[in-house]
C-alpha atoms as a PDB file:
ATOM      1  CA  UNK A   1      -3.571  -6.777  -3.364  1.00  0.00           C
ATOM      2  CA  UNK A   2      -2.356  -3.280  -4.445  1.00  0.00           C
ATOM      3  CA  UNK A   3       0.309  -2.207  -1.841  1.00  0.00           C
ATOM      4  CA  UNK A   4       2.174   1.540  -2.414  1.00  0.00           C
ATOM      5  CA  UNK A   5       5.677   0.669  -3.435  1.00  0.00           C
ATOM      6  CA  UNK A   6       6.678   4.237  -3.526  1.00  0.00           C
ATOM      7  CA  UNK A   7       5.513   7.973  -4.823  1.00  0.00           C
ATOM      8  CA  UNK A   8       7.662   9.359  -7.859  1.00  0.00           C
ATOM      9  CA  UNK A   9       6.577  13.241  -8.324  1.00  0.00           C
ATOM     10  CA  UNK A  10       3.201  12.520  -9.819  1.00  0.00           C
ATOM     11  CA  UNK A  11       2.829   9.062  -9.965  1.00  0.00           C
ATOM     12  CA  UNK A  12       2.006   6.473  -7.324  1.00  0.00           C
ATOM     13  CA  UNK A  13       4.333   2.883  -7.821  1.00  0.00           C
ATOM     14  CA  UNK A  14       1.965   0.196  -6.902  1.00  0.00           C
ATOM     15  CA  UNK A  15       3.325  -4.008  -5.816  1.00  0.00           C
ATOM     16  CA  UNK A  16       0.316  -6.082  -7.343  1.00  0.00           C
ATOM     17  CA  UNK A  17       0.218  -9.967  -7.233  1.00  0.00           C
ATOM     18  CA  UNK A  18       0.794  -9.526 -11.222  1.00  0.00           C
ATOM     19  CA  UNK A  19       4.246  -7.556 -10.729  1.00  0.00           C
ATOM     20  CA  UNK A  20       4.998  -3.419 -10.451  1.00  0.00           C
ATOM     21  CA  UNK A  21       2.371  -1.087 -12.307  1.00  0.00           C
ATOM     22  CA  UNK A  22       1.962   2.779 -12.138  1.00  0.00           C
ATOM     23  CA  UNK A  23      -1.354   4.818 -11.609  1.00  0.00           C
ATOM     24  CA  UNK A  24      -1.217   8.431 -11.172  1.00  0.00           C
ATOM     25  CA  UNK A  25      -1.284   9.855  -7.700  1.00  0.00           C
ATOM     26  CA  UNK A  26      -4.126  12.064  -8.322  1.00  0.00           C
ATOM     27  CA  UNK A  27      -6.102   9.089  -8.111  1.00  0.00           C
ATOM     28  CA  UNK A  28      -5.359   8.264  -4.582  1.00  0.00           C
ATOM     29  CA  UNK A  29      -7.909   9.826  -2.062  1.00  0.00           C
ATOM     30  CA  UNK A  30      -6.534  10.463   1.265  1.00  0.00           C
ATOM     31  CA  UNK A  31      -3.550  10.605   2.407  1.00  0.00           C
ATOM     32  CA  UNK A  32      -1.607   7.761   1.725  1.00  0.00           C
ATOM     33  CA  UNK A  33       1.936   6.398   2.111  1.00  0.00           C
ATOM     34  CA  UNK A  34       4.190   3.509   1.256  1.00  0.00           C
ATOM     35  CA  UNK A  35       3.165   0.547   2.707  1.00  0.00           C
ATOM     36  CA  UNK A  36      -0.370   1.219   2.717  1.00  0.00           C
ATOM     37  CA  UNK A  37      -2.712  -1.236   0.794  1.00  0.00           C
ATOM     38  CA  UNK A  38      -5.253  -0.100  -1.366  1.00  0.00           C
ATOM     39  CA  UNK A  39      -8.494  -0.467  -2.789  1.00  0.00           C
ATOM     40  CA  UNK A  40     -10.455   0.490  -5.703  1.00  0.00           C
ATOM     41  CA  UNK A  41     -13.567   2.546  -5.350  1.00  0.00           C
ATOM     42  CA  UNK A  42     -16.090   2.081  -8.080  1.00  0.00           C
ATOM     43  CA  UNK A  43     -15.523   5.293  -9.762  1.00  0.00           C
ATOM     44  CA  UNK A  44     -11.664   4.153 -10.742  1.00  0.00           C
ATOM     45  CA  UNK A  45     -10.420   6.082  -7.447  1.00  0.00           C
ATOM     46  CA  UNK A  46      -8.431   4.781  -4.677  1.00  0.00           C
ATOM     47  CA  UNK A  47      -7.977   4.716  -1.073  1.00  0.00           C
ATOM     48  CA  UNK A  48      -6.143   3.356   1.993  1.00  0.00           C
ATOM     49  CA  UNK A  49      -7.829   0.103   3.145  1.00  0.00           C
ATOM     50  CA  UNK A  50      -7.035   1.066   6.553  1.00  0.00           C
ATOM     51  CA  UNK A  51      -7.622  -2.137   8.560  1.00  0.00           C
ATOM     52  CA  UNK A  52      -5.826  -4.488   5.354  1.00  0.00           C
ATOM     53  CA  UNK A  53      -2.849  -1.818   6.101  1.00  0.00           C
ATOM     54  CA  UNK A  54      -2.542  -2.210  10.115  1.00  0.00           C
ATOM     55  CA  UNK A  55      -3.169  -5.820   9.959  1.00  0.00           C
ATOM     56  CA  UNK A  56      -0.016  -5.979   7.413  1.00  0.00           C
ATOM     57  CA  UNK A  57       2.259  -3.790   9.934  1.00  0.00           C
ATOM     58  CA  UNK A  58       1.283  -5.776  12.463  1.00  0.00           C
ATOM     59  CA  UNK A  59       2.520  -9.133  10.696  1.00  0.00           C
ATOM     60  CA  UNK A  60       5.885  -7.549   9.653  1.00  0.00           C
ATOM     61  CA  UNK A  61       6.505  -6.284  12.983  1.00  0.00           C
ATOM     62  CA  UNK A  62       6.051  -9.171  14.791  1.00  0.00           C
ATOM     63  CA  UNK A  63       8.128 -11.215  11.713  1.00  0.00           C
ATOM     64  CA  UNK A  64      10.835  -8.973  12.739  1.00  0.00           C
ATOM     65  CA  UNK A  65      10.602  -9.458  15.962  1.00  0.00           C
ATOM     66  CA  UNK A  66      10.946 -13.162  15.477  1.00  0.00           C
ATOM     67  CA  UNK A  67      13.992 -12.341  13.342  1.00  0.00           C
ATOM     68  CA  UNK A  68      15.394 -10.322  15.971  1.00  0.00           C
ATOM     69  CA  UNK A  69      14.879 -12.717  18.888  1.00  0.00           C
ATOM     70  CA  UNK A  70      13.231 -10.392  20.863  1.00  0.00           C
END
């Protein structure tokens, strides 16, 4: 899983399973934003994986709503 750590000028900062790695944010179709998980397209490209994303807010929020007792 490739998950947007955080955007640094031109380059995209990228959580993978293997540890931090940087690709440049050129190569990121869309508009995309930290959190978001991503996927590569076949021509080296990437974009949002839109349902991987919501599904992965979804579980956070309701982990911190657990947290929060609410």
């Amino acid at each position: 899983m490739w998950i947007i750590d955080r955007f640094e000028e031109t380059i995209a900062v990228i959580e993978t399973d293997d540890g931090m790695t940087e690709i440049p944010r050129s190569q990121i179709l869309g508009d995309a934003r930290e959190g978001d998980i991503l996927r590569q397209n076949p021509d080296g490209s990437y974009q949002t994986d839109t349902a991987a994303t919501q599904a992965r807010r979804e579980k956070l929020a309701a982990r911190t709503r657990r947290l929060m007792g609410k």
